[in-house]
C-alpha atoms as a PDB file:
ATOM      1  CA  UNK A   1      20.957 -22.777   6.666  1.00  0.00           C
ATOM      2  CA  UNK A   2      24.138 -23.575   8.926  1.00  0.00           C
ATOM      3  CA  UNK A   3      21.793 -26.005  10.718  1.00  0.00           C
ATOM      4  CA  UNK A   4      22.677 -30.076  10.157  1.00  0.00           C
ATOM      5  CA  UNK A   5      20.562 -31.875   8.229  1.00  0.00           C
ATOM      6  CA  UNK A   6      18.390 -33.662  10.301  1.00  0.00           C
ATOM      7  CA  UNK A   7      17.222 -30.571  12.366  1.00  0.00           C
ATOM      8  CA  UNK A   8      16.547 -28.316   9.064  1.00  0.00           C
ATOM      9  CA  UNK A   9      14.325 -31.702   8.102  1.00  0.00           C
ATOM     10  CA  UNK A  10      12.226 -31.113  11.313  1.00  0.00           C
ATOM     11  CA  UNK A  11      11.431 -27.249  10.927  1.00  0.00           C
ATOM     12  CA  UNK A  12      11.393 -27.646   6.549  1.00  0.00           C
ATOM     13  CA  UNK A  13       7.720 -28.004   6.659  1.00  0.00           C
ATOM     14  CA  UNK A  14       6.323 -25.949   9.004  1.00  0.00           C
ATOM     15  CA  UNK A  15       4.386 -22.409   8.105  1.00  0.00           C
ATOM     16  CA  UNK A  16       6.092 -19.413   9.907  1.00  0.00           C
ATOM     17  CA  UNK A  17       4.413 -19.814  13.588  1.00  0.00           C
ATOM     18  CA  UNK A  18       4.642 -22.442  13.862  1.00  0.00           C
ATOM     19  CA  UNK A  19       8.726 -22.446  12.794  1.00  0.00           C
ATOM     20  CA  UNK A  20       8.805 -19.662  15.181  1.00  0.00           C
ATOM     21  CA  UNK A  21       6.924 -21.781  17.891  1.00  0.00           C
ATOM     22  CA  UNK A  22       9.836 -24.717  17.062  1.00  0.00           C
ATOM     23  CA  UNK A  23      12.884 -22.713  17.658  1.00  0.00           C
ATOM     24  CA  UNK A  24      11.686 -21.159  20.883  1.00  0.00           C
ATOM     25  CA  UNK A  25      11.277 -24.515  22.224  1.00  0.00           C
ATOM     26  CA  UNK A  26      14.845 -24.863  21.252  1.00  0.00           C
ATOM     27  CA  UNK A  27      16.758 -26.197  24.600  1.00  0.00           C
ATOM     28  CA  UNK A  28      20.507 -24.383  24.179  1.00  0.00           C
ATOM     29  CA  UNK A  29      21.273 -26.182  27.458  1.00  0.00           C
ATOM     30  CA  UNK A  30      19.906 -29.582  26.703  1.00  0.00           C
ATOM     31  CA  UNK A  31      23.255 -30.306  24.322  1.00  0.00           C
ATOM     32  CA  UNK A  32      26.946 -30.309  25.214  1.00  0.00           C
ATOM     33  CA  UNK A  33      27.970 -29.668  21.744  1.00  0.00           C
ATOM     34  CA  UNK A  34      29.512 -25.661  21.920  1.00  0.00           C
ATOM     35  CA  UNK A  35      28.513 -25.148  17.885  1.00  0.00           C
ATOM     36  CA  UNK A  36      25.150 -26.647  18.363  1.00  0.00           C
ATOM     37  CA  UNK A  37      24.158 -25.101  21.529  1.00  0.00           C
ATOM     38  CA  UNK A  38      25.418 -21.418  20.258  1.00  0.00           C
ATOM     39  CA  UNK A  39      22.992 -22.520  16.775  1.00  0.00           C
ATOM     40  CA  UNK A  40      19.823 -23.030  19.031  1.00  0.00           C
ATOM     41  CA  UNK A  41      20.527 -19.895  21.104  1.00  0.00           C
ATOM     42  CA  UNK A  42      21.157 -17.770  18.258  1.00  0.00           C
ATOM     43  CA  UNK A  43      17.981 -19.393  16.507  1.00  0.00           C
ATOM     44  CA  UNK A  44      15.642 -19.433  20.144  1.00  0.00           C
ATOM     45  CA  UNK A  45      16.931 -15.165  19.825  1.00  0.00           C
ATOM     46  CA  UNK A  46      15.720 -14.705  16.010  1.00  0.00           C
ATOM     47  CA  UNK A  47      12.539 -16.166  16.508  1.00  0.00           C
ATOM     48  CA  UNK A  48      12.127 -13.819  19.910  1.00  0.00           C
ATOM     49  CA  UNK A  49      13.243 -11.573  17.604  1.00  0.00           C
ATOM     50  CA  UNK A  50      11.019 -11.604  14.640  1.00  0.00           C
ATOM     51  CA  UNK A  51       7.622 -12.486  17.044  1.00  0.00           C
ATOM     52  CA  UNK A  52       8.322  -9.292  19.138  1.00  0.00           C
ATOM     53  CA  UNK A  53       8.691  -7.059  16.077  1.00  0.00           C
ATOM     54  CA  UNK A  54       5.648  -9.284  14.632  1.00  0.00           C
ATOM     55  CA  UNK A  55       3.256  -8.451  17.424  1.00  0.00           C
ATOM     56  CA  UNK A  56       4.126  -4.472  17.274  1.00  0.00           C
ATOM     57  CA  UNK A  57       3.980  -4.173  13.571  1.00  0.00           C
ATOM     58  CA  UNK A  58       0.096  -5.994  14.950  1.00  0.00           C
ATOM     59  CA  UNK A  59      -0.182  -2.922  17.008  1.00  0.00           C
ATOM     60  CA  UNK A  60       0.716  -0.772  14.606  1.00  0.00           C
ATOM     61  CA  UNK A  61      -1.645  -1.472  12.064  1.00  0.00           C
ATOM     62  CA  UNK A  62      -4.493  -1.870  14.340  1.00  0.00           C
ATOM     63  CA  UNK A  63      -3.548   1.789  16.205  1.00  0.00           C
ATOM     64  CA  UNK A  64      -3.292   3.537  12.413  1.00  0.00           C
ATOM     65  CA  UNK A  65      -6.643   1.151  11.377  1.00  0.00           C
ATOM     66  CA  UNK A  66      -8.575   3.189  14.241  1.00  0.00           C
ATOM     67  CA  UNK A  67      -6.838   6.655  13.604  1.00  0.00           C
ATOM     68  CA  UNK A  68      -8.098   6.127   9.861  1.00  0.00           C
ATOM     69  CA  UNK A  69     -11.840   4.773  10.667  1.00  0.00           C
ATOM     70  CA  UNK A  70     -11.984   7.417  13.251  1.00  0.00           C
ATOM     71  CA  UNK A  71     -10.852  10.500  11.181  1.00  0.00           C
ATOM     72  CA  UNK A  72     -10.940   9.441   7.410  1.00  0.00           C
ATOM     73  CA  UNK A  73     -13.690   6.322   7.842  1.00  0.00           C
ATOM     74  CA  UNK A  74     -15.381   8.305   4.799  1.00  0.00           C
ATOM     75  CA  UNK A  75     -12.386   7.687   2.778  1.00  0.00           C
ATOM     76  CA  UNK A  76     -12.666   4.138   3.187  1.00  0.00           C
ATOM     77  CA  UNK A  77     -16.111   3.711   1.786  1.00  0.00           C
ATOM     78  CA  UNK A  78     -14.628   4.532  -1.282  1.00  0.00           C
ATOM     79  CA  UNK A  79     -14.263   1.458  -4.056  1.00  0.00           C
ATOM     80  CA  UNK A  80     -10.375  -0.031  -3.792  1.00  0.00           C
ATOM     81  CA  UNK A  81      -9.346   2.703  -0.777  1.00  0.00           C
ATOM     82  CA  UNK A  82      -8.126   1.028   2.095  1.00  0.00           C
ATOM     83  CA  UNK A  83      -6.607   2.184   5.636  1.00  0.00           C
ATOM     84  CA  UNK A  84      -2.873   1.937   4.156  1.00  0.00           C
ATOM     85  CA  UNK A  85      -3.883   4.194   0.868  1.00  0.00           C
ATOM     86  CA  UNK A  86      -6.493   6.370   2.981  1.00  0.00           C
ATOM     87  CA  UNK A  87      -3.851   7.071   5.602  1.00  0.00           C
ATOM     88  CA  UNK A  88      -1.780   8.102   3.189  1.00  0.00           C
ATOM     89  CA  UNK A  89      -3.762  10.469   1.397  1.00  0.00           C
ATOM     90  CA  UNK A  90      -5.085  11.862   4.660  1.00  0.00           C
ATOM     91  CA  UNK A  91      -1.038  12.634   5.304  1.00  0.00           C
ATOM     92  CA  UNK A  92      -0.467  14.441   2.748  1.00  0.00           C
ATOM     93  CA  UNK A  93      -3.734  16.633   2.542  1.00  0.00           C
ATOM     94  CA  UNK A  94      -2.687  17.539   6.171  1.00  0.00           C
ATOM     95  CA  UNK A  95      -5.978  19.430   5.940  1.00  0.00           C
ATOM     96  CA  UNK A  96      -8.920  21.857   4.456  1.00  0.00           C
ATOM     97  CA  UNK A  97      -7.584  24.828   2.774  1.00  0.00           C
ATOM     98  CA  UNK A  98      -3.704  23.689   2.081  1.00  0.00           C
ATOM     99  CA  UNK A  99      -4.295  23.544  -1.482  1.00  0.00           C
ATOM    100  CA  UNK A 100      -6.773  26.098  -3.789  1.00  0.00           C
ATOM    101  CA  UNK A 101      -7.877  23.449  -5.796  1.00  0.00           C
ATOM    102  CA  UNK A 102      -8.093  19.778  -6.637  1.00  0.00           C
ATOM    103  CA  UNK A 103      -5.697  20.703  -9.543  1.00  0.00           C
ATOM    104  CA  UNK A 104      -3.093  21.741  -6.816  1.00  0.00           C
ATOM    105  CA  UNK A 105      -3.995  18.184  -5.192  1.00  0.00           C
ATOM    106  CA  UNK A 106      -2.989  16.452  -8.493  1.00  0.00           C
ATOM    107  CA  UNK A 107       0.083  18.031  -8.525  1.00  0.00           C
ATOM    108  CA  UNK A 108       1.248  17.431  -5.541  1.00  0.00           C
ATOM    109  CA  UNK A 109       0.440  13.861  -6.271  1.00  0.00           C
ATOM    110  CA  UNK A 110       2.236  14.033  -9.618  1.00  0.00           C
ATOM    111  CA  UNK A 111      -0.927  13.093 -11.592  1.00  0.00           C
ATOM    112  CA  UNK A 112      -1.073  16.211 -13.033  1.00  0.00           C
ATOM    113  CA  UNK A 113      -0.680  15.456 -16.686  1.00  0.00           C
ATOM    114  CA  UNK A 114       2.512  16.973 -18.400  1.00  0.00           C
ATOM    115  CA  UNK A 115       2.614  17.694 -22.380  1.00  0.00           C
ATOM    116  CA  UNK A 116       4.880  15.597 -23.925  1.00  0.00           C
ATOM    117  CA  UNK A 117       3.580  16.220 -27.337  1.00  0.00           C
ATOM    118  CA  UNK A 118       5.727  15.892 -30.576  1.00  0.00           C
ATOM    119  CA  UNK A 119       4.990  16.889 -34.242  1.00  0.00           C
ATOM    120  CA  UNK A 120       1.347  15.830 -35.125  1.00  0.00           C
ATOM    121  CA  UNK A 121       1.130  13.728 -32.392  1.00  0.00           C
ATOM    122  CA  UNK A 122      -0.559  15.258 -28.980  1.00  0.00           C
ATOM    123  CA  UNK A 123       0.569  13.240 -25.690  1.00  0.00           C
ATOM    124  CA  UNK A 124       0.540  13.619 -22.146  1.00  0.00           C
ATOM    125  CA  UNK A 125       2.640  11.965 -19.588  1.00  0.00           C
ATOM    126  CA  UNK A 126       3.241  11.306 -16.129  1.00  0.00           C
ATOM    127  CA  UNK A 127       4.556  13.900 -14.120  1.00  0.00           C
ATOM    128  CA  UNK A 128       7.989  12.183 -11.852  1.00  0.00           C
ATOM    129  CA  UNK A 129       7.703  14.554  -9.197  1.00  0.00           C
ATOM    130  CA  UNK A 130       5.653  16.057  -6.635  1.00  0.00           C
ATOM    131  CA  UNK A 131       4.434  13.581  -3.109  1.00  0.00           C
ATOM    132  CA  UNK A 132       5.566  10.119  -4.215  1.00  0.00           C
ATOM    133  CA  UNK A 133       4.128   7.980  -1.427  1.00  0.00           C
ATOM    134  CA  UNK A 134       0.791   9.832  -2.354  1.00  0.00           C
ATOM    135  CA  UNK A 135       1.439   8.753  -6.049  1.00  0.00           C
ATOM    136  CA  UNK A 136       2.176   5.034  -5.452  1.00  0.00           C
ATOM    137  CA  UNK A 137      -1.159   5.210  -2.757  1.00  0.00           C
ATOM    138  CA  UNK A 138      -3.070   6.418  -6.153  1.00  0.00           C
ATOM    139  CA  UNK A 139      -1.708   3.607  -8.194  1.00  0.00           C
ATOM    140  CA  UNK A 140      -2.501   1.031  -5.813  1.00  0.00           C
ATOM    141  CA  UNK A 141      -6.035   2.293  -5.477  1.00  0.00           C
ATOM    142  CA  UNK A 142      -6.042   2.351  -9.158  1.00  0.00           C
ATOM    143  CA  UNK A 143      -4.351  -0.991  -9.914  1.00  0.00           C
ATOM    144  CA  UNK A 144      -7.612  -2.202  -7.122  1.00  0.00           C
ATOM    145  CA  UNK A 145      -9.718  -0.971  -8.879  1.00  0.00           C
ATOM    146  CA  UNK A 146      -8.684  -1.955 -12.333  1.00  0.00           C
ATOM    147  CA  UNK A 147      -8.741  -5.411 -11.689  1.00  0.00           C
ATOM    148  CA  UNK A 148     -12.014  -5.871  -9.010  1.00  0.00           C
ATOM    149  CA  UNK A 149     -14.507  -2.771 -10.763  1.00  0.00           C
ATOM    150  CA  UNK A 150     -15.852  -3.551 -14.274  1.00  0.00           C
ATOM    151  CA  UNK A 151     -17.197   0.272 -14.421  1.00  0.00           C
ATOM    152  CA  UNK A 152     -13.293   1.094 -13.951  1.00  0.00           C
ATOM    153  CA  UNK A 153     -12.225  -1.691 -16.546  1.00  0.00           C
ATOM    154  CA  UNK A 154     -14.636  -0.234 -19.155  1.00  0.00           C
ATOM    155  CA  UNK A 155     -13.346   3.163 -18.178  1.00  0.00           C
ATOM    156  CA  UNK A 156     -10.195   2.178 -18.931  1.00  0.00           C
ATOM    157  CA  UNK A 157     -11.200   0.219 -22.363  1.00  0.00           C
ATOM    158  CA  UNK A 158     -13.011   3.159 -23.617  1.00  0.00           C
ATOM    159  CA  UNK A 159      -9.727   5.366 -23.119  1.00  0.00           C
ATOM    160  CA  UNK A 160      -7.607   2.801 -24.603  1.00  0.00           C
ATOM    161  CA  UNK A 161     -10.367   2.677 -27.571  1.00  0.00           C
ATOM    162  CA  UNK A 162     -10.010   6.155 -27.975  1.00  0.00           C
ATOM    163  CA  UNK A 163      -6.632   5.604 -28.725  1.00  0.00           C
ATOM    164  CA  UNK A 164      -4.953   5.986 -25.374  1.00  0.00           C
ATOM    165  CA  UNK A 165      -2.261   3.491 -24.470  1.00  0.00           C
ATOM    166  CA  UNK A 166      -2.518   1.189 -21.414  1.00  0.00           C
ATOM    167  CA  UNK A 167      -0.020   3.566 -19.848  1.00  0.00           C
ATOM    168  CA  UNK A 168      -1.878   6.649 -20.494  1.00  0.00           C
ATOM    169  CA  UNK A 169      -5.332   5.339 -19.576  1.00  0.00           C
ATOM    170  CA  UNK A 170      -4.136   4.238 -16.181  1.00  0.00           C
ATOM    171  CA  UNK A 171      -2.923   7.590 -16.041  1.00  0.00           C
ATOM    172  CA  UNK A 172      -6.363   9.453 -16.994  1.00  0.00           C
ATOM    173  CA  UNK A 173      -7.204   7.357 -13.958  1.00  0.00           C
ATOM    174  CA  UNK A 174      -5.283   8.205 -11.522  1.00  0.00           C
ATOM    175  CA  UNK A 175      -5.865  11.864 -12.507  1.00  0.00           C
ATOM    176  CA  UNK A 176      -9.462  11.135 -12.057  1.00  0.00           C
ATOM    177  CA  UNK A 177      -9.124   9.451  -8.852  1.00  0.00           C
ATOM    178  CA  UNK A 178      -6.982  12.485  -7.013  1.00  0.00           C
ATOM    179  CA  UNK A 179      -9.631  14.594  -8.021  1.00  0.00           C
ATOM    180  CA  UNK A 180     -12.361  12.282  -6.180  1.00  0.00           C
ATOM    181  CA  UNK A 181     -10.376  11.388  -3.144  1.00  0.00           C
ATOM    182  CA  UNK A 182      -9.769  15.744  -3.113  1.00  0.00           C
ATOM    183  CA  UNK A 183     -13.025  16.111  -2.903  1.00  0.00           C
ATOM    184  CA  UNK A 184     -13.593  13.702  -0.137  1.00  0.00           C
ATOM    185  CA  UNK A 185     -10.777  15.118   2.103  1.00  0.00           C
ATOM    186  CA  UNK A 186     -12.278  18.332   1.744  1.00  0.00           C
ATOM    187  CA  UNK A 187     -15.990  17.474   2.139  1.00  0.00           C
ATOM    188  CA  UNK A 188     -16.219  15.128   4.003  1.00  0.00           C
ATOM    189  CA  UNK A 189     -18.750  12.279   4.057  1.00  0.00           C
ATOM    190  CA  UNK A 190     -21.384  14.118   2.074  1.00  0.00           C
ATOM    191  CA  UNK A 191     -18.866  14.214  -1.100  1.00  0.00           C
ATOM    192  CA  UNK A 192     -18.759  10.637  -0.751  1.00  0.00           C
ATOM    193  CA  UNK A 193     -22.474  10.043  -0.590  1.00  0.00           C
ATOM    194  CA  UNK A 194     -22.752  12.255  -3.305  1.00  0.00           C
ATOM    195  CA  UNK A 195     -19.546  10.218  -5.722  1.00  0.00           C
ATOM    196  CA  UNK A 196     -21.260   6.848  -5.132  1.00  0.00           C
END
């Protein structure tokens, strides 16, 4: 932004390597201006900066996509489960026998419907607490599948038929996912098999 004119012209276009790629060809000592020479360092450092941190954040996924495939691969033959969400799940199971029941899995997840019923008319809602990484993994897996599965956006129009709001539909879904992905953890492959 502090850059003149002419020089943000010259990098304005480009996608992010190659911007990167300009500003490490950036020559500090090929200028005798002290403000433009400290602009290209500091610029030549960023761009160091951000394609070291790039390439490990590379690393990273690729070392957690192998940890997943080789532990949880099951999980991720599961419709909109992918390493991110699967990891996640497989964090918070930790592993067989931690919880009695897939109930105790939805609560943990805060999926776990909660009575919120008034008068005449009977509601359930959300529950706030419990593992909230685990619960944002569940809507993302849900939101997936909402928008690529028709047998999920049926699902989902049949609740809302019933009389369900958008809300509380998504919710019957993610109740109904924690319950399948449960199962999985504590199966294994066969209880995968056996849900598709």
């Amino acid at each position: 932004m502090t850059a003149p004119e002419q020089q943000r012209q010259r990098l304005r276009g480009l996608t992010r390597t190659a911007l990167i790629d300009a500003c490490l060809a950036l020559r500090p000592s090929a200028t005798t201006d002290p403000e433009e020479r400290t602009r290209r360092l500091v610029m030549q450092r960023l761009a160091r900066r951000i394609r070291d941190l790039t390439g490990e954040i590379h690393a990273a996924d690729d070392e957690l996509a192998a940890l997943v495939h080789q532990h949880m691969g099951h999980l991720l033959q599961m419709r909109g489960v992918g390493v991110i969400t699967a990891a996640q799940c497989w964090v918070s199971w930790s592993g067989p026998g931690r919880f009695r029941n897939e109930a105790a899995f939805a609560a943990l997840a805060g999926v776990a419907p909660i009575e919120a019923s008034s008068g005449k008319n009977t509601r359930h809602r959300l529950n706030p607490h419990g593992d909230r990484a685990l619960n944002r993994a569940l809507h993302h897996i849900a939101l997936t599948l909402q928008r690529w599965d028709p047998e999920t956006r049926q699902y989902v129009a049949k609740r809302i038929s019933d009389g369900k709001t958008r809300r509380e539909a998504t919710r019957c879904l993610k109740r109904y996912l924690a319950r399948k992905i449960y199962r999985a953890l504590e199966n294994g492959p066969s209880a995968v098999t056996e849900a598709a």
